[in-house]
Protein backbone atom coordinates (compact mmCIF):
# COMPACT_ATOMS: atom_id res chain seq x y z
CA UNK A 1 0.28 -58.00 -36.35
CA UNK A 2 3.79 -57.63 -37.31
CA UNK A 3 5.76 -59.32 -39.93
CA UNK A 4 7.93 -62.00 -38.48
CA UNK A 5 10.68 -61.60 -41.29
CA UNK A 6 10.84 -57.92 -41.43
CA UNK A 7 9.71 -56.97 -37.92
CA UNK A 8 6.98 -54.52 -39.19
CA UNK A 9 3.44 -54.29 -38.78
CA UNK A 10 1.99 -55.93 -41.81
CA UNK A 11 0.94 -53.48 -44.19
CA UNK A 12 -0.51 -54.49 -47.71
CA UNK A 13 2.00 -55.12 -49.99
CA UNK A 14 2.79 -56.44 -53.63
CA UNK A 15 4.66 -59.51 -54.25
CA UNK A 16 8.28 -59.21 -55.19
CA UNK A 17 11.73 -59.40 -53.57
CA UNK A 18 10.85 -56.29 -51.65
CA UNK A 19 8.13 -57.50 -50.00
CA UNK A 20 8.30 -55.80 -46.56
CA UNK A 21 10.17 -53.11 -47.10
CA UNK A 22 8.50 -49.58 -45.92
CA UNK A 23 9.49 -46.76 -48.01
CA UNK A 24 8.48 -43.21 -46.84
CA UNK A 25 7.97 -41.00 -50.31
CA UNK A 26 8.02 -37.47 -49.23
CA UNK A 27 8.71 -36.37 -53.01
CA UNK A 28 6.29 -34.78 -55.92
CA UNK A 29 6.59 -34.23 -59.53
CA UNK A 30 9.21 -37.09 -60.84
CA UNK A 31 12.64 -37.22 -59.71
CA UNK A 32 11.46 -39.25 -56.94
CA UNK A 33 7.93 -40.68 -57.13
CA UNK A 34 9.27 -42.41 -59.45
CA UNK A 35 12.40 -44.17 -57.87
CA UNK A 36 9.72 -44.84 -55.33
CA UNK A 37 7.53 -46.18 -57.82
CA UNK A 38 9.72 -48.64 -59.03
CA UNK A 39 10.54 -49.78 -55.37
CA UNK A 40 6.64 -50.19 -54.87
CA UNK A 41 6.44 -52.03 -58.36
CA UNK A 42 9.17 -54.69 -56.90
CA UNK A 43 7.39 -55.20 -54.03
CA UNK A 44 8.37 -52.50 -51.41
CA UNK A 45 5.60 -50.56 -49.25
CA UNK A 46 5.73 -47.30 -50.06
CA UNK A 47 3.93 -44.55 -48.26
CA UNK A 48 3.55 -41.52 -50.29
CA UNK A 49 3.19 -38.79 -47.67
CA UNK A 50 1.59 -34.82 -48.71
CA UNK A 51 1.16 -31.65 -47.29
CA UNK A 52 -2.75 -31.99 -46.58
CA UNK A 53 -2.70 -27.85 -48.13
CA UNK A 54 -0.14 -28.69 -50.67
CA UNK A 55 -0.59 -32.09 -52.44
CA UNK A 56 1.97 -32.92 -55.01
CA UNK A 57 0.76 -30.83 -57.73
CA UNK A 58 0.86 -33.45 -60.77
CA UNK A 59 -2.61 -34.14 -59.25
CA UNK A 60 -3.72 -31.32 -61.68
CA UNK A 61 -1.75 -32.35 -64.51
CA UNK A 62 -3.62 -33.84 -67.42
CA UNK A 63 -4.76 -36.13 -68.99
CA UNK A 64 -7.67 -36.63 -67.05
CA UNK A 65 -10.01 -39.83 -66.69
CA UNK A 66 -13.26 -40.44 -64.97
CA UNK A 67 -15.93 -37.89 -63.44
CA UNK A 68 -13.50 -37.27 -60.84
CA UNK A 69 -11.15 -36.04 -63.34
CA UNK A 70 -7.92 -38.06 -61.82
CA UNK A 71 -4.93 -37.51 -63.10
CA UNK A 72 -3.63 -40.36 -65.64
CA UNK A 73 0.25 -38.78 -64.92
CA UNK A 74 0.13 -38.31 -61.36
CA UNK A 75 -1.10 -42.46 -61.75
CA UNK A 76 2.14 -43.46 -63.86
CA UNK A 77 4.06 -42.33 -61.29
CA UNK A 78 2.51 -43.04 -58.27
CA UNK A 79 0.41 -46.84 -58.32
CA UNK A 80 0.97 -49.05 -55.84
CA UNK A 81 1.54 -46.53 -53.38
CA UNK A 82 -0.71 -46.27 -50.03
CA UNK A 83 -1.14 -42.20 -49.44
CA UNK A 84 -1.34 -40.40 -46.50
CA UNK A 85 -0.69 -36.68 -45.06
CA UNK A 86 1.14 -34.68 -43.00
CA UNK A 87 2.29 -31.46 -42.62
CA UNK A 88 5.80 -31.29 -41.89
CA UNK A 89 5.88 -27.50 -40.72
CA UNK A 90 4.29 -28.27 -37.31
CA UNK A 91 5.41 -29.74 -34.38
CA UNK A 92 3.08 -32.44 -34.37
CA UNK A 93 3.49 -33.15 -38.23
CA UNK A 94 7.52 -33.68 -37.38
CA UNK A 95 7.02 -35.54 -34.21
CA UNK A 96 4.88 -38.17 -36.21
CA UNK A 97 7.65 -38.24 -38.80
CA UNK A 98 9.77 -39.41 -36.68
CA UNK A 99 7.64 -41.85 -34.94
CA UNK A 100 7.12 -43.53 -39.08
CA UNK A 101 11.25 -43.44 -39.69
CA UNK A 102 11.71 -45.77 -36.54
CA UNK A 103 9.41 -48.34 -38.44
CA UNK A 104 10.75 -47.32 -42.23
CA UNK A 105 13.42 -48.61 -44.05
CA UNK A 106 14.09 -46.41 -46.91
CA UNK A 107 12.83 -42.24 -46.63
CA UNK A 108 13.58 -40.45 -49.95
CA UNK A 109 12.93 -37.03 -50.57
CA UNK A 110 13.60 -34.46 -53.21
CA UNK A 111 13.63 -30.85 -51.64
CA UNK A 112 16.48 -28.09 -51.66
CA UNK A 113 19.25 -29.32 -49.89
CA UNK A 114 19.04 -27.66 -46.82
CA UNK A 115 15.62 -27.71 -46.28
CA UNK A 116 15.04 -30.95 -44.14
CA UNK A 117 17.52 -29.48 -42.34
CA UNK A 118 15.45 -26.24 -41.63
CA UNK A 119 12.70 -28.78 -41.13
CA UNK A 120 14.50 -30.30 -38.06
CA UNK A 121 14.02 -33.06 -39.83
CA UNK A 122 17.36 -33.88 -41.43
CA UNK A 123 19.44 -37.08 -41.85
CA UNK A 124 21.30 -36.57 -38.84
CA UNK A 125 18.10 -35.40 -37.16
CA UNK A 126 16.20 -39.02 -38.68
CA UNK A 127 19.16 -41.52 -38.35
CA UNK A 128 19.44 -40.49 -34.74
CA UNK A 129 15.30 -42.17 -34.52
CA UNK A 130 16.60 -45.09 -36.76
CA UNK A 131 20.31 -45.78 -37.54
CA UNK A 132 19.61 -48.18 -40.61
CA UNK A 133 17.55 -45.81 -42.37
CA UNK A 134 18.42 -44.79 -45.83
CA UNK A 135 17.71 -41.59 -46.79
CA UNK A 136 17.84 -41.29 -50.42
CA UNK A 137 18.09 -36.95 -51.22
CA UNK A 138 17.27 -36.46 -55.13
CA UNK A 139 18.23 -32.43 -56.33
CA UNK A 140 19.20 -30.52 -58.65
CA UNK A 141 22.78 -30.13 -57.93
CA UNK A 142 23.51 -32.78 -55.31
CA UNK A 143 24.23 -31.95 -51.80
CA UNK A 144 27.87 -30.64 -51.89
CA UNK A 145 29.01 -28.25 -53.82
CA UNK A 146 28.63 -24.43 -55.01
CA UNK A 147 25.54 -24.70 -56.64
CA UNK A 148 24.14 -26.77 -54.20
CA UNK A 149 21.06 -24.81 -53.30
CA UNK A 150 20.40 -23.50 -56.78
CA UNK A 151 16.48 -24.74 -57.70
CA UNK A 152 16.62 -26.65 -60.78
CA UNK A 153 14.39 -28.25 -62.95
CA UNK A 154 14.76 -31.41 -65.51
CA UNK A 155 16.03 -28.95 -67.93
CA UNK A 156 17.99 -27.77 -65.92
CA UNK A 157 20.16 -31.23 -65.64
CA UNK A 158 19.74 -31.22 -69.14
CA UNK A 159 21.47 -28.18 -69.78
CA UNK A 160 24.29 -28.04 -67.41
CA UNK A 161 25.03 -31.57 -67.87
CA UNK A 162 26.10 -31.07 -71.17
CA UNK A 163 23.31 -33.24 -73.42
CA UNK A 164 21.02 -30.07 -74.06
CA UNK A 165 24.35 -29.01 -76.14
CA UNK A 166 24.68 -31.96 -77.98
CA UNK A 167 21.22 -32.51 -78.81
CA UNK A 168 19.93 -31.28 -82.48
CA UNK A 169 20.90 -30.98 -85.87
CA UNK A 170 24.18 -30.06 -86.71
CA UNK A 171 24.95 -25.68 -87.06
CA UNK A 172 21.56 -25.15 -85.47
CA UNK A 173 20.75 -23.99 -82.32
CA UNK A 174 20.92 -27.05 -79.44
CA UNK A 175 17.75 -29.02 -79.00
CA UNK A 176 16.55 -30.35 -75.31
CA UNK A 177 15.77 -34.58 -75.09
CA UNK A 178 12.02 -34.49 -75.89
CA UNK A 179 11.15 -36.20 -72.30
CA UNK A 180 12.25 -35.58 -68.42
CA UNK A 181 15.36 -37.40 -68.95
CA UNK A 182 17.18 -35.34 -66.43
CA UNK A 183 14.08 -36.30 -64.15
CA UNK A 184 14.19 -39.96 -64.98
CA UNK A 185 17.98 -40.18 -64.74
CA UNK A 186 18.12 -39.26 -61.39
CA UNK A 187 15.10 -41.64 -60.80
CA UNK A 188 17.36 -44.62 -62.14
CA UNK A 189 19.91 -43.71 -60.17
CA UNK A 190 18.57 -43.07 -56.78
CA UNK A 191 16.73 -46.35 -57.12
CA UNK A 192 20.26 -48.16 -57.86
CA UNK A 193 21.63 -45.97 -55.05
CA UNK A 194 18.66 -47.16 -52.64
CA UNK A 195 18.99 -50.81 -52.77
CA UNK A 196 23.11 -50.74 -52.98
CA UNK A 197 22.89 -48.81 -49.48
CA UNK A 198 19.88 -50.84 -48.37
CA UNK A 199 22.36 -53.90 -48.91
CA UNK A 200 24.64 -52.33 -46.14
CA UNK A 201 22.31 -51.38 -44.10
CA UNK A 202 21.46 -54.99 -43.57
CA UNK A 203 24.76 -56.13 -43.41
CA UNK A 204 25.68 -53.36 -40.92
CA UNK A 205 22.76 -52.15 -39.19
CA UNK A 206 23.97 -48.62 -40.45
CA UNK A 207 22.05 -46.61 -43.37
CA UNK A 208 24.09 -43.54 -45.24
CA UNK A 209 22.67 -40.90 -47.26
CA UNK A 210 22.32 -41.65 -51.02
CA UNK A 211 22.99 -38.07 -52.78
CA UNK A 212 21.78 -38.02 -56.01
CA UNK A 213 22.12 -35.01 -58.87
CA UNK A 214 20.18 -34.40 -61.96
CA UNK A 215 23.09 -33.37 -63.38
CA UNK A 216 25.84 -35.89 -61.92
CA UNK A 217 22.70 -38.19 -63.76
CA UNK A 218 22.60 -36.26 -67.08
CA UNK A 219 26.34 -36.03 -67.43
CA UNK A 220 26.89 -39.87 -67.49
CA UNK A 221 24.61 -39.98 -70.08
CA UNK A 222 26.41 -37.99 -72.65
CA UNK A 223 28.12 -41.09 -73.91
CA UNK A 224 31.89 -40.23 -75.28
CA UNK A 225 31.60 -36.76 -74.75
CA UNK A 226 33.61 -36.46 -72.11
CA UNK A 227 36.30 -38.76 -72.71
CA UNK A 228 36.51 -36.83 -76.09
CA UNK A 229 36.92 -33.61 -74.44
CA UNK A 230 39.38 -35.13 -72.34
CA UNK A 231 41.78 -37.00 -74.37
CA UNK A 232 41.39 -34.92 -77.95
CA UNK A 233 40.05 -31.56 -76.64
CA UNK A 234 36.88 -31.94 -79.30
CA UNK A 235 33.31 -30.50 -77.85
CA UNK A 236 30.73 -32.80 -78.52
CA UNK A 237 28.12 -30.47 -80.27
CA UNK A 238 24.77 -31.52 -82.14
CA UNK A 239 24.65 -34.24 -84.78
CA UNK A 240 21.40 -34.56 -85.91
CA UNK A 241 20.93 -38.41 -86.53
CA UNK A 242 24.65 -38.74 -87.10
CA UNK A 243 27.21 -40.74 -84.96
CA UNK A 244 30.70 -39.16 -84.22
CA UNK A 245 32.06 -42.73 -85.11
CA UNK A 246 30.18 -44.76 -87.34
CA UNK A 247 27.99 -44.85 -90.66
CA UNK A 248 25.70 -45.81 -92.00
CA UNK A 249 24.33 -45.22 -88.99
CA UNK A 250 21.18 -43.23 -88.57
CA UNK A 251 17.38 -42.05 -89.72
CA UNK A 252 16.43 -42.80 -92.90
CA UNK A 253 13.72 -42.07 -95.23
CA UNK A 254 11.07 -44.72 -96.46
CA UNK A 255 8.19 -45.02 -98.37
CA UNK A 256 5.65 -43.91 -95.77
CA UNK A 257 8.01 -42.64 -92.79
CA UNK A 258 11.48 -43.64 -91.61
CA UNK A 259 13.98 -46.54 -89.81
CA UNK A 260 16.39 -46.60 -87.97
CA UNK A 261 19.86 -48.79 -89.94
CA UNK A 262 22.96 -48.99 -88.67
CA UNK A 263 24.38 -51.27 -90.87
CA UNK A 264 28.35 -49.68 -90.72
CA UNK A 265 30.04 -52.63 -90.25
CA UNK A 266 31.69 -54.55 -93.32
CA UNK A 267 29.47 -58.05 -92.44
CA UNK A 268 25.91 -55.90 -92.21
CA UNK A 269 27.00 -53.78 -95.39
CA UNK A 270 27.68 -57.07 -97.35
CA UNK A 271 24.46 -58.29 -96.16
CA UNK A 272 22.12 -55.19 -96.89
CA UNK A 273 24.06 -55.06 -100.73
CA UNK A 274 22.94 -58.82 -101.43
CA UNK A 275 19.23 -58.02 -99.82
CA UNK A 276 18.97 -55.47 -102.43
CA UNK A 277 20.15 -56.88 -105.46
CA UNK A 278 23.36 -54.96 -105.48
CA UNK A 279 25.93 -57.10 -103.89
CA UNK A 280 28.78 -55.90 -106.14
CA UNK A 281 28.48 -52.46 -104.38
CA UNK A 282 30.37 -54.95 -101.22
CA UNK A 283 32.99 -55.28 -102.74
CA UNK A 284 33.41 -51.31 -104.71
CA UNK A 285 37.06 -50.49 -103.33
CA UNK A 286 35.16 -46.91 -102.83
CA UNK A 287 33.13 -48.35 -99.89
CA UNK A 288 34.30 -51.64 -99.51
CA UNK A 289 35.24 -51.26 -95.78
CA UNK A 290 33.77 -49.37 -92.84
CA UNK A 291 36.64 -47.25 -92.60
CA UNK A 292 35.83 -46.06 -96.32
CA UNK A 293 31.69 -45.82 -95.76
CA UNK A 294 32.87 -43.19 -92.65
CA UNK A 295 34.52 -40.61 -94.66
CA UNK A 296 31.82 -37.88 -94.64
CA UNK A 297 32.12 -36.66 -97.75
CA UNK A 298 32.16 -40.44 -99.68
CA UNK A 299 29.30 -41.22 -97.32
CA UNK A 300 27.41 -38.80 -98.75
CA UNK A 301 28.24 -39.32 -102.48
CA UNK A 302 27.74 -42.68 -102.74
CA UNK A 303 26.56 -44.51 -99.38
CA UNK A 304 23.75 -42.13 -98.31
CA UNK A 305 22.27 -42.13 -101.68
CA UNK A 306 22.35 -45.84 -102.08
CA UNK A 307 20.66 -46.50 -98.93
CA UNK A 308 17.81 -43.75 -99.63
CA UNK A 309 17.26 -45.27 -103.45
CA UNK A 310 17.09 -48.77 -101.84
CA UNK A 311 14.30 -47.69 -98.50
CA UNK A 312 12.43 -45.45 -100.51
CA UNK A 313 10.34 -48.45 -102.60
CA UNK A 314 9.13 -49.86 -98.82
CA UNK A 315 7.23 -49.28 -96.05
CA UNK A 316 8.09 -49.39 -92.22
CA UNK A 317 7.10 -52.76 -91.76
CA UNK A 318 7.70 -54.33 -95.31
CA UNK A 319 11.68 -53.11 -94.27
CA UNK A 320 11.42 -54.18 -90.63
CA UNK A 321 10.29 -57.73 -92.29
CA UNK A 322 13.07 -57.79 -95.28
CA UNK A 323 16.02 -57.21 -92.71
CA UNK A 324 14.21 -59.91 -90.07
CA UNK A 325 16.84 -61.04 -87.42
CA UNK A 326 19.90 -60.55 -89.70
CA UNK A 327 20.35 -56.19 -89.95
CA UNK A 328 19.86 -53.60 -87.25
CA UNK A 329 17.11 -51.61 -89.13
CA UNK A 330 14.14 -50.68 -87.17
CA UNK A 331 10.99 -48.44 -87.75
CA UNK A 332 10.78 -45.08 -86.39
CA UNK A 333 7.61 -45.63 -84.50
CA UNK A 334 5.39 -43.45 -83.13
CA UNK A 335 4.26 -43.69 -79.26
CA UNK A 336 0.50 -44.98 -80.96
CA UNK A 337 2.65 -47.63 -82.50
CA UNK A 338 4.73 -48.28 -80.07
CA UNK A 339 2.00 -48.91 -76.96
CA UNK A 340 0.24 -51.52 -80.40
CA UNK A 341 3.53 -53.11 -80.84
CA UNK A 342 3.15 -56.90 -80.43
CA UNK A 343 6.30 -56.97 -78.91
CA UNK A 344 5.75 -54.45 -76.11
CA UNK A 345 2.60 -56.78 -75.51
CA UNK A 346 4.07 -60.02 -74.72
CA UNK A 347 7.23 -57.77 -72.54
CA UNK A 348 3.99 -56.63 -70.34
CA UNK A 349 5.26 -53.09 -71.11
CA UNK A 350 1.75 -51.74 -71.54
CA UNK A 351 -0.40 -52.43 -67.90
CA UNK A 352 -3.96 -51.47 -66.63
CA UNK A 353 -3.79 -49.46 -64.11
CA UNK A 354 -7.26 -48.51 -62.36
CA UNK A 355 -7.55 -44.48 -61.80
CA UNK A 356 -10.45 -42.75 -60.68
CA UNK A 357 -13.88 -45.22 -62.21
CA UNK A 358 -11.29 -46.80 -65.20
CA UNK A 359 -8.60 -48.30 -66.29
CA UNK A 360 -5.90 -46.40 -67.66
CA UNK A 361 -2.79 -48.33 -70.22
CA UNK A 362 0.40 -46.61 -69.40
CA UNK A 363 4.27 -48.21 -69.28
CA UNK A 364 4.52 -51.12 -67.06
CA UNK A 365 8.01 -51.93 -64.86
CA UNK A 366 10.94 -52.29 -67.53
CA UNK A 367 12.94 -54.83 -64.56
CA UNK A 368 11.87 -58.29 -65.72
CA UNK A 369 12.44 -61.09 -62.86
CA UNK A 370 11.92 -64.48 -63.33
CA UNK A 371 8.45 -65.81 -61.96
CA UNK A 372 7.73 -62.22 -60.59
CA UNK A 373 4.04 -61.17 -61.67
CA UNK A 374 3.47 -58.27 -64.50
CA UNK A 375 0.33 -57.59 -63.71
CA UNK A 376 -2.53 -56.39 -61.19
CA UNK A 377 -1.08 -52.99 -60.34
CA UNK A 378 -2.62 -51.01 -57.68
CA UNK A 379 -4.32 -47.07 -58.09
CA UNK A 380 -2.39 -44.31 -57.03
CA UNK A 381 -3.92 -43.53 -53.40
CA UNK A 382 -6.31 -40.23 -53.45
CA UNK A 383 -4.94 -37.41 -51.29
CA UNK A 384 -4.90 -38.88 -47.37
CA UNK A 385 -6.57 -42.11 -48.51
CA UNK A 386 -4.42 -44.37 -46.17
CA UNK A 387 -4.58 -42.39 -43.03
CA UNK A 388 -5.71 -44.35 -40.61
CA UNK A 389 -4.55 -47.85 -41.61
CA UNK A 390 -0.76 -46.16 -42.14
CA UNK A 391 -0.90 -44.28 -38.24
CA UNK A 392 -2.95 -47.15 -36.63
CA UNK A 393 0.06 -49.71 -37.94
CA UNK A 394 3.17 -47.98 -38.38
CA UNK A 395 2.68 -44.90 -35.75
CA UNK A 396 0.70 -46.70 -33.27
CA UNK A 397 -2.12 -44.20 -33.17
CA UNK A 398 -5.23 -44.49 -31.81
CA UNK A 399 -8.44 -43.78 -33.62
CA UNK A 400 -9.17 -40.57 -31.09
CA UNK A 401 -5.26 -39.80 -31.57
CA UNK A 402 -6.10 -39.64 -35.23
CA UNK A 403 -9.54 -37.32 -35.09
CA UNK A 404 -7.08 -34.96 -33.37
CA UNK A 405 -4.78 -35.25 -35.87
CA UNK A 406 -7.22 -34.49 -38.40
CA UNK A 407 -9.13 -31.69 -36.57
CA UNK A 408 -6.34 -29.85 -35.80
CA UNK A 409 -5.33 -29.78 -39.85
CA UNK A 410 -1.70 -32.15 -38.95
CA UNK A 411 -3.21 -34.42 -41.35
C-alpha cells in the first residue's frame, strides 16, 4: 500500500505533523539519535539503521531494566524508532542504501566528514538516487574547515567553543556543563536545520546538506561572551553563580538546601524588602537602585548578607510558596525532585516508555502542540527488529531476497 499524501509505502507511524515522513538514522551515541528522536516523537518514520557487527554501542550503556538487561539510555534516545541493519562496507549493504534514499525524505548521519564519502555513499553520491533528500551531517567540527576531520567528542564542543572556559567558580580551574550539552546542542540544531531544509525541499523538489558543528552549536550558547570580547575586549571567564550584569542574581543558601533569586531589579527588590518585614531597606540610598545593588563590593556588604539572613529561616518550598507568582526565586531541585515535580507532571515531561519486559519514566518531548498527543510512546527497536517489514515496504524485497540478505551477514 502506499500513502496517497506522501507517496510512500505505509509504514507505522505516530501521529503528529510529520506523519509520513521517512527518516533514515544512520547515527549512534547522541548528536543524532536524538535529532532523529525528536523527528520520530512529532510524527516522522524514522528508521534507525546498524552495522549488524557494530550496533550503536549505547546498547551497553547502563542503567539496565528487565532480564534482558536493555538499556534505559539507548531507550531515551531512540523510542519510536523501527530498527533495522545493514552493513554499509559491502556492496550489497550500499546498493540497498540507495534503493531506501529513493523512498526517504530526510538521511542524517553523524560520522567524520569524509567518510560517507569513502563509503561511496556521499551526498552527491545519495542526491543523485533522490534529489529532495536532505541529508542532515552532525560532527565535531562541521564539514568545512581546518579541523574538519579532527574526531571530537561532546567535550570537545564544550571546550573549543568557549563554555568549558566560562564554566566554574571564579579563580578556579574551568568546570565542563555537567550534561552532553555540546551533544544536545547540535541535536537542537540539526533538528531546526532538518525541517527548515525539508520546507525547501517541498517547495523546490531540491534537498541541500544541513552541516551541523558541535562547536558552531556550543559557541552560540555562550550568551554575551562574544559580543563582549568583541566590542570591550573582556574574556568571559568563570563566575560561579554570578552574572556579569546583574545582582542579586544567583544561588542562595536556605534552611535545608538552596534557590535560585534573581530579584535585581528595583520593582522585585522593593517587593522581596516588604515580604520580609524590611521594606525600609527599598528605599536605603546604599541600595536603593539596581545600579547600586551591582557594585560588587556593596553587594557583598550589605545585599548578599541581607538576602542570606532573610532565606536562611525557610525551606525550599516554604520560599518557593512565600514569593508565589510575584519574585523569580526558585528551588534548586534535584533530578529526584524534579521528575516528582507536579508541574513537570501536568507538562507530560515525565513518559512511560516500554523497554525490554517494563516500563521505564524518562523526559518526554519538550515541543508542546496544540491537540498533539503526549503519550503512548513506542520501545526503542532491538538490534534488526524491523527487517523485513522496512525491506519488504521501502526496498521492495522479497522474503527469499531477504534470507540472502541475512545469510550472507548484509543484514
Amino acid at each position: 500500500m502506499t500513502d496517497s499524501a506522501t507517496g510512500h509505502p505505509e509504514m507505522p507511524s505516530r501521529p503528529g505533523p510529520l506523519n509520513g515522513l521517512v527518516v533514515l538514522d544512520i547515527t549512534r551515541v547522541v548528536a543524532g539519535p536524538f535529532c532523529s528522536m525528536l523527528l520520530a516523537d512529532l510524527g516522522a518514520t524514522v528508521i534507525k539503521i546498524e552495522n549488524p557487527k557494530d550496533p550503536d554501542y549505547t546498547r551497553t550503556f547502563p542503567p539496565f531494566v528487565g532480564e534482558d538487561r536493555s538499556s534505559a539510555f539507548f531507550a531515551q534516545y531512540n523510542r519510536n524508532k523501527s530498527g533495522i541493519t545493514l552493513d554499509m562496507k559491502c556492496e550489497r549493504g550500499k546498493a540497498l542504501l540507495k534503493k531506501l534514499v529513493k523512498r526517504a525524505d530526510v538521511l542524517v548521519e553523524n560520522f567524520r566528514p569524509g567518510t560517507m564519502d569513502r563509503l561511496g555513499l556521499g551526498y552527491e553520491v545519495l542526491r543523485a538516487e533522490n534529489p529532495r533528500l536532505v541529508y542532515t551531517a552532525i560532527s565535531g567540527f562541521g564539514r568545512s574547515g581546518p579541523n574538519s576531520n579532527k574526531p571530537a567528542y561532546d567535550n570537545t564542543g564544550q571546550a573549543t567553543g568557549g563554555l568549558w572556559s566560562m564554566n566554574g567558580m571564579p579563580g578556579q580551574a574551568p568546570v565542563r556543563v555537567g550534561t552532553i550539552i555540546g551533544d544536545l546542542a547540535a541535536s537542537f540544531y540539526a533538528t531546526i536545520g532538518t525541517l527548515a531544509a525539508l520546507r525547501e525541499a517541498e517547495r523546490t523538489g531540491q534537498g541541500r546538506v544541513v552541516d551541523i558543528s558541535q562547536q558552531d552549536s556550543v559557541l552560540s550558547l555562550t550568551e554575551n561572551a562574544v559580543v563582549r570580547y568583541t566590542c570591550a575586549g573582556e574574556v568571559a571567564t568563570p563566575l560561579g553563580n554570578d552574572h556579569p550584569f546583574v545582582r542579586p542574581y544567583g544561588q542562595f543558601p536556605c534552611k535545608d538546601g538552596y534557590v535560585f533569586f534573581g530579584g535585581y531589579t528595583d520593582k522585585f527588590w522593593k517587593i522581596t524588602c516588604e515580604l520580609f518585614g524590611e521594606p525600609e531597606q527599598a528605599s536605603d540610598p546604599e541600595i536603593d537602585t539596581m545600579e547600586k545593588r551591582f557594585e560588587l563590593a556593596t553587594y557583598e556588604r550589605r545585599v548578599r548578607p541581607l538576602l542570606e539572613r532573610w532565606f536562611s529561616g525557610y525551606t525550599k518550598a516554604e520560599l518557593e510558596e512565600m514569593a508565589g507568582d510575584e519574585l523569580p526565586l526558585s528551588a534548586i531541585k534535584s533530578i529526584g525532585e524534579v521528575v516528582e515535580d507536579p508541574h513537570i507532571a501536568a507538562r507530560d515531561m515525565i513518559v512511560s516508555v516500554p523497554v525490554g519486559e517494563q516500563l521505564v519514566r524518562m523526559f518526554g518531548l519538550p515541543i508542546k502542540l496544540g491537540g498533539m498527543p503526549q503519550d503512548g510512546f513506542a520501545s526503542p527497536p532491538v538490534l534488526g527488529q524491523h527487517n523485513d517489514e522496512v525491506l519488504r515496504r521501502l526496498a521492495d524485497l522479497s522474503d527469499e531476497e531477504i534470507r540472502s540478505l541475512k545469510q550472507d551477514g548484509v543484514i
